[in-house]
C-alpha atoms as a PDB file:
ATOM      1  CA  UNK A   1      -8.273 -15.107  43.979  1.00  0.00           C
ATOM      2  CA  UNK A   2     -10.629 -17.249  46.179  1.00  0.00           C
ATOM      3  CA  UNK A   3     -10.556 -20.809  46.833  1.00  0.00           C
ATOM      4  CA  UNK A   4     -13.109 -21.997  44.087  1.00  0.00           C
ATOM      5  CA  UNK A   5     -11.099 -19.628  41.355  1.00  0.00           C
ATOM      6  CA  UNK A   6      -7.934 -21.430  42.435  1.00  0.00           C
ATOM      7  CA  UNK A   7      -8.706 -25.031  42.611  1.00  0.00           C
ATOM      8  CA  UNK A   8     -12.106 -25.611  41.272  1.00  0.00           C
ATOM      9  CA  UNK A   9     -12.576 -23.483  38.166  1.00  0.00           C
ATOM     10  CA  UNK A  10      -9.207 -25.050  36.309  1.00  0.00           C
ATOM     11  CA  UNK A  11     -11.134 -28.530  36.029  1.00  0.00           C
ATOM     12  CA  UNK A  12     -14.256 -27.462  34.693  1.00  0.00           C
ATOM     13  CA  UNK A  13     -12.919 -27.679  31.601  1.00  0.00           C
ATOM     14  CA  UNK A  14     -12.589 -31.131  29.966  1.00  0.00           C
ATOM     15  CA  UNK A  15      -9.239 -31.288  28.954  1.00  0.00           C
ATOM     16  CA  UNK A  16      -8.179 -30.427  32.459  1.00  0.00           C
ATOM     17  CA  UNK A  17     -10.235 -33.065  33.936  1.00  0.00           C
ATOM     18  CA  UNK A  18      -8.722 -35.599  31.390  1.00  0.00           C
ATOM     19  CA  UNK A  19      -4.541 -33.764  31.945  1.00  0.00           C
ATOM     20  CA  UNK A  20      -5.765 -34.184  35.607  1.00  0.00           C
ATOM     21  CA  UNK A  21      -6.753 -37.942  35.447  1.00  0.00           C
ATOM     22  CA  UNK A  22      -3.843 -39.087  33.468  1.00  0.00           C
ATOM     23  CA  UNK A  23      -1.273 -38.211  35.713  1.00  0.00           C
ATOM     24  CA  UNK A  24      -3.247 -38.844  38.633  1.00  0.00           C
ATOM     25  CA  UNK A  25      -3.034 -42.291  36.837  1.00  0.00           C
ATOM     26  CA  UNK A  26       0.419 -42.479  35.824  1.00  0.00           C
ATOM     27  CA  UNK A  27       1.902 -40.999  39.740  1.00  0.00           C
ATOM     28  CA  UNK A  28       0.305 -44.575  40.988  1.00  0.00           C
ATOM     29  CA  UNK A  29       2.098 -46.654  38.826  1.00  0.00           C
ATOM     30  CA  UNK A  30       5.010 -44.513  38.725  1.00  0.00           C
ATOM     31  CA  UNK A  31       5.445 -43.672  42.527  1.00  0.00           C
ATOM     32  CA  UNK A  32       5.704 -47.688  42.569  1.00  0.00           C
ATOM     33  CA  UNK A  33       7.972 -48.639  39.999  1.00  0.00           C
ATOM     34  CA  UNK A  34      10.422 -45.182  41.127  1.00  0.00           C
ATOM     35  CA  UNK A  35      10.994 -46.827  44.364  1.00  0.00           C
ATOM     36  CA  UNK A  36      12.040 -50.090  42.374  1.00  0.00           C
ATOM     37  CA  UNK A  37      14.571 -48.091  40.409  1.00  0.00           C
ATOM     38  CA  UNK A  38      15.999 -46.230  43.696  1.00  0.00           C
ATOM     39  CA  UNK A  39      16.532 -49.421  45.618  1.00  0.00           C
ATOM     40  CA  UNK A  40      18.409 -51.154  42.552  1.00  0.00           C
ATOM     41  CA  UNK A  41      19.998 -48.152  41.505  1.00  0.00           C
ATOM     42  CA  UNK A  42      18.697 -48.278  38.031  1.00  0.00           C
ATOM     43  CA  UNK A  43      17.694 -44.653  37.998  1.00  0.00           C
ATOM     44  CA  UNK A  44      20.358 -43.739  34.990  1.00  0.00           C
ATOM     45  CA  UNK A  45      19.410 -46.644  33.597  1.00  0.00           C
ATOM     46  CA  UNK A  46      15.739 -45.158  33.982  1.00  0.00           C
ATOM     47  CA  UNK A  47      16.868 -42.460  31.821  1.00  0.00           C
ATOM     48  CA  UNK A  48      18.941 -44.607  29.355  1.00  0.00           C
ATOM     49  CA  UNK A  49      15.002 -46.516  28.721  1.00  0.00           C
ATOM     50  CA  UNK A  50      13.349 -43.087  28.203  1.00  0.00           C
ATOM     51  CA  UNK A  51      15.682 -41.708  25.567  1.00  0.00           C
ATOM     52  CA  UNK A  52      15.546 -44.773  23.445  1.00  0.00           C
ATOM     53  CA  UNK A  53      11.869 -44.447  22.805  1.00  0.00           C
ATOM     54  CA  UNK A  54      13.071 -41.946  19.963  1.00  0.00           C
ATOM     55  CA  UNK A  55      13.811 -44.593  17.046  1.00  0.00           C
ATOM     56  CA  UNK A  56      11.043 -46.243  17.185  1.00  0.00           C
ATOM     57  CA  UNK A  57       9.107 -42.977  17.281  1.00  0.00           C
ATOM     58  CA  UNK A  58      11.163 -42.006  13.870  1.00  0.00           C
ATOM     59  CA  UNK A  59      10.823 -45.597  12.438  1.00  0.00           C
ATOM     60  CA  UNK A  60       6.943 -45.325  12.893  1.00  0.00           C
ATOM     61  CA  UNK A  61       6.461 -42.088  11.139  1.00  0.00           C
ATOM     62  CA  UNK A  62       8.568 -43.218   8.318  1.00  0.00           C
ATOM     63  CA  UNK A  63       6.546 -46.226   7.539  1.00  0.00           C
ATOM     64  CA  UNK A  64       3.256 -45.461   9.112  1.00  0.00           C
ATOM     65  CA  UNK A  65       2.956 -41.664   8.953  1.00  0.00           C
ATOM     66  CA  UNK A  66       1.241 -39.554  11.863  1.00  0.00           C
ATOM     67  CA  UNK A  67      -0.624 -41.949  13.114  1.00  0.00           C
ATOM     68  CA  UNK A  68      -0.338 -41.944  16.962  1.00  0.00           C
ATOM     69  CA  UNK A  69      -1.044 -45.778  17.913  1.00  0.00           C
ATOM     70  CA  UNK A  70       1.583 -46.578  15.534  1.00  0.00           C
ATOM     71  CA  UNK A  71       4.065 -44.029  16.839  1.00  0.00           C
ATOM     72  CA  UNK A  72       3.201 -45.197  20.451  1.00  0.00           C
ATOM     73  CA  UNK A  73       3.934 -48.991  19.213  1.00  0.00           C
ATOM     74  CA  UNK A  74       6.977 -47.910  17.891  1.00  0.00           C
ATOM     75  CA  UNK A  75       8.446 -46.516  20.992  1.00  0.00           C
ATOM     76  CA  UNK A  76       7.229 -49.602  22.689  1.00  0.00           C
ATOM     77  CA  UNK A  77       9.608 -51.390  20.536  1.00  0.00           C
ATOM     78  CA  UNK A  78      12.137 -49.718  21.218  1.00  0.00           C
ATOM     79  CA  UNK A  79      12.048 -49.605  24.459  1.00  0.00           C
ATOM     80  CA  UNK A  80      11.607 -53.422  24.976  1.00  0.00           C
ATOM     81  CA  UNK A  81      14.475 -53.934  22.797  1.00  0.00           C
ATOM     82  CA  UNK A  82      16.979 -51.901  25.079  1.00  0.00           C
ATOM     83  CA  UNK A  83      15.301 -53.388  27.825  1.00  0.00           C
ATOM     84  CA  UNK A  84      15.477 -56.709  27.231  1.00  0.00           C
ATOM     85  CA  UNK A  85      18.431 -56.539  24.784  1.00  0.00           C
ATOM     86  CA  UNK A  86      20.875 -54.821  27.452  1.00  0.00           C
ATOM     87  CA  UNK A  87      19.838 -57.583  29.961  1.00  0.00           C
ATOM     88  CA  UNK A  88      20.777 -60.464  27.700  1.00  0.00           C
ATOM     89  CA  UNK A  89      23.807 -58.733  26.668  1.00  0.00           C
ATOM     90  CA  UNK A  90      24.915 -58.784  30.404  1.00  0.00           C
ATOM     91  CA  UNK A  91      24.061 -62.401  30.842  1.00  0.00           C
ATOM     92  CA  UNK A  92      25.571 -63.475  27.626  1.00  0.00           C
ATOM     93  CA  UNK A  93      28.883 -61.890  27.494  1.00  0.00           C
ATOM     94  CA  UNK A  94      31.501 -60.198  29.772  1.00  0.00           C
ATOM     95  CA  UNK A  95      29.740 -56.822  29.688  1.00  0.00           C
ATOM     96  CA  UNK A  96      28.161 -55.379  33.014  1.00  0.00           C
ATOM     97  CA  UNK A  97      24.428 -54.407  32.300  1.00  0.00           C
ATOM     98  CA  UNK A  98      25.423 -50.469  32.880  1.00  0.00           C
ATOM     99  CA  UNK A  99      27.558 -50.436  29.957  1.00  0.00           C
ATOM    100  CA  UNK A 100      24.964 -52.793  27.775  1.00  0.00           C
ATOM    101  CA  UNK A 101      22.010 -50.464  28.699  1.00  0.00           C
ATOM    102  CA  UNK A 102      24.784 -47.247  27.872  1.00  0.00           C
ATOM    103  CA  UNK A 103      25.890 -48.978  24.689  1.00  0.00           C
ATOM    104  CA  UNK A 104      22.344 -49.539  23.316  1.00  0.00           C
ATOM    105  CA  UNK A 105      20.837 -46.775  24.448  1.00  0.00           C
ATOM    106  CA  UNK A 106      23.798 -43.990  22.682  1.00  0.00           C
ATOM    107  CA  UNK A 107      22.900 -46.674  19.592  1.00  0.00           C
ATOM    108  CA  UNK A 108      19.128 -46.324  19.380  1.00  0.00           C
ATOM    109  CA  UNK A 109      19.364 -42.727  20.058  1.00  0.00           C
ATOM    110  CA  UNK A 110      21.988 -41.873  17.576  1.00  0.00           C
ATOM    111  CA  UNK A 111      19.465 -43.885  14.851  1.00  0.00           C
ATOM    112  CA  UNK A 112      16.352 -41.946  15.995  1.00  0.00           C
ATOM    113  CA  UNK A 113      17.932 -38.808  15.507  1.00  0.00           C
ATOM    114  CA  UNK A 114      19.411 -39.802  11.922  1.00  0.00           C
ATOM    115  CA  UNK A 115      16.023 -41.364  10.937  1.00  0.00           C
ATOM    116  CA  UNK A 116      13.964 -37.614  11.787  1.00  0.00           C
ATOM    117  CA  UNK A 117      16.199 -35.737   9.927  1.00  0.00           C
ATOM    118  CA  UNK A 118      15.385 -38.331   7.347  1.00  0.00           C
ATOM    119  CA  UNK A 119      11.558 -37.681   7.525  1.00  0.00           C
ATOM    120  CA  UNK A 120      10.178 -36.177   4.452  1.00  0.00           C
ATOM    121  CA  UNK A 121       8.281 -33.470   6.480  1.00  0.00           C
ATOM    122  CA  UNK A 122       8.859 -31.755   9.897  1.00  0.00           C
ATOM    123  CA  UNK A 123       8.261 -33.061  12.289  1.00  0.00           C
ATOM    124  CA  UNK A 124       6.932 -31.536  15.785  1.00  0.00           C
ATOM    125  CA  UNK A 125       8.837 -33.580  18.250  1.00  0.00           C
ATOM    126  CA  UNK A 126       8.005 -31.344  20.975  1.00  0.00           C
ATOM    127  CA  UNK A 127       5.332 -33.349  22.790  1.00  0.00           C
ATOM    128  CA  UNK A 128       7.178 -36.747  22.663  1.00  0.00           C
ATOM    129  CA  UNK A 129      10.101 -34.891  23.899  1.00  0.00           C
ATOM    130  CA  UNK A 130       8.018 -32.495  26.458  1.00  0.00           C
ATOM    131  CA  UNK A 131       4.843 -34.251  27.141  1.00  0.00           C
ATOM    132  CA  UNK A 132       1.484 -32.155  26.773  1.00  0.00           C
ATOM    133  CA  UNK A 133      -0.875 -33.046  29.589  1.00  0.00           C
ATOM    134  CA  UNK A 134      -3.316 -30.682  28.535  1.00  0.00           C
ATOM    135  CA  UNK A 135      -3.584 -32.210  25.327  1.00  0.00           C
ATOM    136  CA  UNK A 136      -4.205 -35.732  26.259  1.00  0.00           C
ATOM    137  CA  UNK A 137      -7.027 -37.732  24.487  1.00  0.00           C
ATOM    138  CA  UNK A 138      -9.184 -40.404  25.608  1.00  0.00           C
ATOM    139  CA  UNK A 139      -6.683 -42.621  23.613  1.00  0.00           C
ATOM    140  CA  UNK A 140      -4.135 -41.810  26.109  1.00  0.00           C
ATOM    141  CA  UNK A 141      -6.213 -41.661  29.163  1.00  0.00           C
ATOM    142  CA  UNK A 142      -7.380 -45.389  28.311  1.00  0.00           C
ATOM    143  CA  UNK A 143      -3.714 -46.087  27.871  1.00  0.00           C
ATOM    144  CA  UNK A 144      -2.307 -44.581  31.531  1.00  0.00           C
ATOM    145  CA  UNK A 145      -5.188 -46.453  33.091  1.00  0.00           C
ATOM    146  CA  UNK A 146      -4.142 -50.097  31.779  1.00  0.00           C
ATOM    147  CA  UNK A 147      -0.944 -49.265  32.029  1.00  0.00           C
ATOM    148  CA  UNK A 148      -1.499 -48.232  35.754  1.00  0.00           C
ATOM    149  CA  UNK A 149      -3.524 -50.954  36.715  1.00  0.00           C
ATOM    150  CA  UNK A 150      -1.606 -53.390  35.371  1.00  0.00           C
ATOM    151  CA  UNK A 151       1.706 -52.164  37.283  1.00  0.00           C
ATOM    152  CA  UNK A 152      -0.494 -52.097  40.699  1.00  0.00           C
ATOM    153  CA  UNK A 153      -1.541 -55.785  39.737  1.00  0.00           C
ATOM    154  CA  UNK A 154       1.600 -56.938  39.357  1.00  0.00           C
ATOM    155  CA  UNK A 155       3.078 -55.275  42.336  1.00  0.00           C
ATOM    156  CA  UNK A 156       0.379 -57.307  44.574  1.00  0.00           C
ATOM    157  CA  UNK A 157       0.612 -60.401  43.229  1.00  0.00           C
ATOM    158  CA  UNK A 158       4.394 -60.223  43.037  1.00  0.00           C
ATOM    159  CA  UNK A 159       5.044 -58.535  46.091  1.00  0.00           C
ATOM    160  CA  UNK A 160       7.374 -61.341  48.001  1.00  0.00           C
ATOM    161  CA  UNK A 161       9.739 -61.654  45.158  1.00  0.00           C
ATOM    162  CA  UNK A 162       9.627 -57.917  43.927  1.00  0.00           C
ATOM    163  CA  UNK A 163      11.065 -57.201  47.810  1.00  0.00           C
ATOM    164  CA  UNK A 164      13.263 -60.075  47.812  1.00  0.00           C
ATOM    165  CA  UNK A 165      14.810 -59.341  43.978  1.00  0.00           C
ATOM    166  CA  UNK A 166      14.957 -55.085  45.392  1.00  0.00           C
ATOM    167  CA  UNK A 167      17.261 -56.171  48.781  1.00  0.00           C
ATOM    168  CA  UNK A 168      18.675 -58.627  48.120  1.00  0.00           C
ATOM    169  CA  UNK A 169      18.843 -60.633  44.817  1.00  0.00           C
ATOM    170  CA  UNK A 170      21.467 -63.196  45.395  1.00  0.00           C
ATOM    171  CA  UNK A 171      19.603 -64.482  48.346  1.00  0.00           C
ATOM    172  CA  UNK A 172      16.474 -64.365  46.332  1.00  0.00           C
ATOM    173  CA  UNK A 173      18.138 -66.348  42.997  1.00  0.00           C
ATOM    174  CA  UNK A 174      19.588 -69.059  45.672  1.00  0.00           C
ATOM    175  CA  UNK A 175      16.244 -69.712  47.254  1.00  0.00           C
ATOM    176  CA  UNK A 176      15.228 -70.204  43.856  1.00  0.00           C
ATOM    177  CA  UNK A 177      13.772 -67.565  43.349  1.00  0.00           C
ATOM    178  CA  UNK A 178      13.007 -66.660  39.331  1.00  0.00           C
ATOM    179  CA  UNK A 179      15.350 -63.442  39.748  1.00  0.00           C
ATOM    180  CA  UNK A 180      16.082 -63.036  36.083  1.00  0.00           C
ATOM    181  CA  UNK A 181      12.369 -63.236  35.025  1.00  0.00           C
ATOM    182  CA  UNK A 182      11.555 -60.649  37.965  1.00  0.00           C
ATOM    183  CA  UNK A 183      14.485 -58.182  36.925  1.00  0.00           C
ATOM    184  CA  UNK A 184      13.356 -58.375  33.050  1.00  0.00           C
ATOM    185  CA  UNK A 185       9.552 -57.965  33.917  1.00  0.00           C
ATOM    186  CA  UNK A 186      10.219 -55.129  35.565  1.00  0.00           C
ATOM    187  CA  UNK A 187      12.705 -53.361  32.859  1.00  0.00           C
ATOM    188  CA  UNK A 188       9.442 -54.456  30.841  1.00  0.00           C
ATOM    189  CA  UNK A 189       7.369 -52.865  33.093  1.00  0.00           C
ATOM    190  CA  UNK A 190       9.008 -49.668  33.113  1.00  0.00           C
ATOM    191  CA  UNK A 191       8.997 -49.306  29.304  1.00  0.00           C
ATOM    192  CA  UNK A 192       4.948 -49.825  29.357  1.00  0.00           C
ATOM    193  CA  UNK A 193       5.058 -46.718  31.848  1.00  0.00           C
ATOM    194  CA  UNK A 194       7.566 -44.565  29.632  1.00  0.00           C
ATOM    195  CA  UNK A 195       5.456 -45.200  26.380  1.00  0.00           C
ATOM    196  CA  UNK A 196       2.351 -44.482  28.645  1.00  0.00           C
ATOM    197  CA  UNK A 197       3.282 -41.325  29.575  1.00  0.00           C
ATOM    198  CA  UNK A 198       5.099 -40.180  26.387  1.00  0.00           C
ATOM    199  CA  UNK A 199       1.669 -37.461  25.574  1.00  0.00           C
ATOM    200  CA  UNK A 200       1.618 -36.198  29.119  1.00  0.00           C
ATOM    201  CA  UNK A 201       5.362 -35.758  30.517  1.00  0.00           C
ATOM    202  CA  UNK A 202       7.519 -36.660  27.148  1.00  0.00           C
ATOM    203  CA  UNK A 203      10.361 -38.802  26.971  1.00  0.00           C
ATOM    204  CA  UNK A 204      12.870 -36.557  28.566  1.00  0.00           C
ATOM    205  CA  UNK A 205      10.365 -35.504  31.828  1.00  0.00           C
ATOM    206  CA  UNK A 206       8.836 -38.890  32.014  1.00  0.00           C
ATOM    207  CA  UNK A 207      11.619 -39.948  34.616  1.00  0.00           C
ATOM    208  CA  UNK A 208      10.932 -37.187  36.854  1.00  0.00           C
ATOM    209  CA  UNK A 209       7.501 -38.950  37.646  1.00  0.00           C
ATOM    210  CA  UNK A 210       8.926 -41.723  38.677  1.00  0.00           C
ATOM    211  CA  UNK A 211      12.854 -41.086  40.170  1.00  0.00           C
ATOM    212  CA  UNK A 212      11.600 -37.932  42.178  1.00  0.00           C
ATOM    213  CA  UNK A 213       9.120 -38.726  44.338  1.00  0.00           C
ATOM    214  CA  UNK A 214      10.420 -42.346  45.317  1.00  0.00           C
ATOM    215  CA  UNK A 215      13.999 -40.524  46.028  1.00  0.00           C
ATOM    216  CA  UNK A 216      12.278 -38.495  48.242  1.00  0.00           C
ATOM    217  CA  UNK A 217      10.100 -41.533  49.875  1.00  0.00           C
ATOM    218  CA  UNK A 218      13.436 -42.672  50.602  1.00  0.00           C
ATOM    219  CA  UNK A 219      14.780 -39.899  52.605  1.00  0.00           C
ATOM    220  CA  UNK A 220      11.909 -40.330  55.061  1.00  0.00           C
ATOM    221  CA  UNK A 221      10.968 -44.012  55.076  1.00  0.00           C
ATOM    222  CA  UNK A 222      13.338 -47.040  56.134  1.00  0.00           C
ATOM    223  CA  UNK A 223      10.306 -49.319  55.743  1.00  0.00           C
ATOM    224  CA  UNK A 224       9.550 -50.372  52.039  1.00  0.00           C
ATOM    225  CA  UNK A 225       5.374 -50.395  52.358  1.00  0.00           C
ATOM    226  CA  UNK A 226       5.644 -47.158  53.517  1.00  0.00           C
ATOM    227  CA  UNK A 227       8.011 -46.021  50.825  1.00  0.00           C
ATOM    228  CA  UNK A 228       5.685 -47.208  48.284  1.00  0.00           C
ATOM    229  CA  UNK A 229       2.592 -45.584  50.097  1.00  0.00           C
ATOM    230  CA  UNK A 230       4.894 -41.965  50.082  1.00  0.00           C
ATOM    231  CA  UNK A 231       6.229 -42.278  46.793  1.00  0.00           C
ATOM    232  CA  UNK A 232       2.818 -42.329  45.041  1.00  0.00           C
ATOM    233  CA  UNK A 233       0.979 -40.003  47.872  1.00  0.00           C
ATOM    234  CA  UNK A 234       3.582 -37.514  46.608  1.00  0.00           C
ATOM    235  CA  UNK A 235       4.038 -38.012  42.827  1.00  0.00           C
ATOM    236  CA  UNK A 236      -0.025 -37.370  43.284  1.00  0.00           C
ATOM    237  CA  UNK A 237       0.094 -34.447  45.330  1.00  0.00           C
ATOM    238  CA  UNK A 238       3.010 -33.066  43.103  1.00  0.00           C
ATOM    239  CA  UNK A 239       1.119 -33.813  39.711  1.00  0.00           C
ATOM    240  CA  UNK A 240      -2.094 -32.486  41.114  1.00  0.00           C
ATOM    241  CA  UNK A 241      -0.555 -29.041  42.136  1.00  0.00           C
ATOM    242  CA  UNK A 242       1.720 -28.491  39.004  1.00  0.00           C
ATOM    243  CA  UNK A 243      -1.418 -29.039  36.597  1.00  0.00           C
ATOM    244  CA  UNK A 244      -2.468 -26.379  38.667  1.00  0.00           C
ATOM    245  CA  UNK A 245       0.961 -23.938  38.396  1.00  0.00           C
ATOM    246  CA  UNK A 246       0.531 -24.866  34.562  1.00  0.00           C
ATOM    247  CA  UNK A 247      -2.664 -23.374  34.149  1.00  0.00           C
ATOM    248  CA  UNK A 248      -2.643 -20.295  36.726  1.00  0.00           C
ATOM    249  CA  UNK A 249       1.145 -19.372  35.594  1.00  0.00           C
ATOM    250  CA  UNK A 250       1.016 -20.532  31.888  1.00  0.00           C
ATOM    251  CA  UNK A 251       3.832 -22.867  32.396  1.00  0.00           C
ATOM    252  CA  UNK A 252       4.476 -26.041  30.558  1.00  0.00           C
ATOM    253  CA  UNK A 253       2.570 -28.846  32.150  1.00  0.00           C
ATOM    254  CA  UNK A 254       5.153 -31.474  32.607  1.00  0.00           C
ATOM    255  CA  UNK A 255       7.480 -28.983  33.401  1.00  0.00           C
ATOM    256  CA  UNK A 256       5.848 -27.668  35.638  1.00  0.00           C
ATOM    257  CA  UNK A 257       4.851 -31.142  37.438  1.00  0.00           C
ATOM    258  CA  UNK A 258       8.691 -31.858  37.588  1.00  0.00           C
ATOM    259  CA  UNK A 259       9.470 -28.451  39.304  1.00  0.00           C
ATOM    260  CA  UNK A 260       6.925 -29.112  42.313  1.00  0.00           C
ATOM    261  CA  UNK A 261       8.268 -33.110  42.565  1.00  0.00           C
ATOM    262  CA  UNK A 262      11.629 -31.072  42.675  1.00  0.00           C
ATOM    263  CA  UNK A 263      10.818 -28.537  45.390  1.00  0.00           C
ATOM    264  CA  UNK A 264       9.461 -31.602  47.446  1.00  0.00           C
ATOM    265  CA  UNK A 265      12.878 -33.529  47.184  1.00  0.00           C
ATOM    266  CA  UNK A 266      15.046 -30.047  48.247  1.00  0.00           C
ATOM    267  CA  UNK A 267      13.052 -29.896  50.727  1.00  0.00           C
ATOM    268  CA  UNK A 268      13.104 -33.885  51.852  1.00  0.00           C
ATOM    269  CA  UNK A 269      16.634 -33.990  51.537  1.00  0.00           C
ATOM    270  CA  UNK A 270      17.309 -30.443  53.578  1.00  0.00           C
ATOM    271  CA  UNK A 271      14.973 -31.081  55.875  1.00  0.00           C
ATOM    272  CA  UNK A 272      14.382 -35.189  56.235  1.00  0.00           C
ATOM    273  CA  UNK A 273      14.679 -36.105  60.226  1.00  0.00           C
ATOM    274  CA  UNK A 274      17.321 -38.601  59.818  1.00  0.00           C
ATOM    275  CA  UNK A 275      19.224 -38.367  56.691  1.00  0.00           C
ATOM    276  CA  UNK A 276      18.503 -34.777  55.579  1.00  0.00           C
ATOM    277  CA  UNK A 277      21.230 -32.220  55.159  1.00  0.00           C
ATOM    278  CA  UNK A 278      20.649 -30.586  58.571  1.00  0.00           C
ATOM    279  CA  UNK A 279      20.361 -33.305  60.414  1.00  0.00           C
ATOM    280  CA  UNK A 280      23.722 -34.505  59.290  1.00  0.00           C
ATOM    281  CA  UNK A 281      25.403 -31.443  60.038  1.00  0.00           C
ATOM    282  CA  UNK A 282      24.136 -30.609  63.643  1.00  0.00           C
END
């Protein structure tokens, strides 16, 4: 197989050039928000956010039927309402945010699952779950590119007190700083991503996108511009090449994404100058 077979002749197709686009799209916006969760160790929380998308994904079919703007809307509810809920919780009452965002989220996904095996036909779960980035429409193209742009917008307007509320929050809330507003914009944020990516990496692979490549950013960069700039160079390298293991080794595409962001951080954290695994042990 020759160079052009390899890499050109996969995106003369449509649908690869839209798969292609998409999570071109959604590595920019998720290399940068991934670095966010590594530095304030939100990464389970991360997860915790993905997994309640499910209710309102159940909710939506029950009232609205297959219609995919409304299921998408639904899991945006969701979302927001673990996001946002967990974070009052912890400022409210005597519980830590980690337990609020683990109480609500074993909640909401406890209720999706009892409202889909409520659903009066059967549903085929297996793209929300699993993504489908061959199968994305122009509906969810236009959706990953607002989403995306409107992360990167907010990251350079916001820079000063994104870095400040990242390294050191206290510091940033005594200056005066709006630290609460920052922390819940971003949970915010990071629901907008989840629900953007739901038809191209699913709700249980969506996380890889964004944890993987900023972990391994992190075991190679001690300054955070350069993190950032790492992070999304490889969630776009990584997305680029497992479109192209999908469709050379019929693989599943978000799978398949997640096992080449995977091989990079093995490799990052075996091999990383200063705080890889060999380094350490020399």
């Amino acid at each position: 197989m020759n160079f052009h077979d390899f890499f050109i002749q996969p995106f003369s197709y449509e649908f690869m050039r839209r798969g292609l686009l998409s999570v071109v799209l959604l590595s920019l916006s998720g290399g940068l928000l991934g670095c966010i969760l590594v530095l304030r160790r939100l990464a389970l929380m991360g997860d915790a956010l993905s997994h309640s998308l499910l209710p309102g994904i159940g909710l939506a079919w029950l009232v609205f039927g297959p219609s995919t703007p409304a299921l998408f809307a639904g899991a945006l509810a969701a979302g927001l309402m673990t996001a946002l809920g967990s974070a009052l919780l912890s400022r409210l009452t005597r519980v830590k945010e980690d337990a609020a965002f683990g109480s609500l989220f074993i909640v909401f996904f406890a209720a999706g699952v009892a409202l889909i095996s409520k659903l009066p036909t059967r549903l085929n779960l297996s793209h929300f779950l699993f993504g489908n980035v061959l199968g994305v429409a122009d509906t969810d193209l236009a959706l990953a590119a607002g989403v995306s742009a409107a992360t990167v917008l907010i990251f350079v307007v916001f820079f000063r007190g994104i870095l400040l509320e990242s390294f050191d929050p206290t510091f940033h809330r005594a200056t005066g700083g709006p630290g609460g507003v920052v922390h819940m914009g971003f949970l915010a944020l990071t629901v907008l991503n989840l629900v953007a990516s739901l038809q191209t990496m699913g709700i249980v692979l969506s996380l890889g996108l964004f944890l993987l490549p900023a972990v391994s950013a992190y075991l190679w960069c001690d300054h955070f511009g350069r993190m950032l700039l790492l992070s999304v160079g490889i969630a776009m390298v990584c997305s680029v090449a497992g479109v192209l293991l999908s469709y050379h080794a019929g693989l599943a595409s978000g799978a398949s994404i997640v096992l080449c962001l995977g091989a990079v951080f093995f490799g990052s954290a075996l091999l990383s100058p200063r705080y890889g695994l060999v380094s350490r042990l020399r």
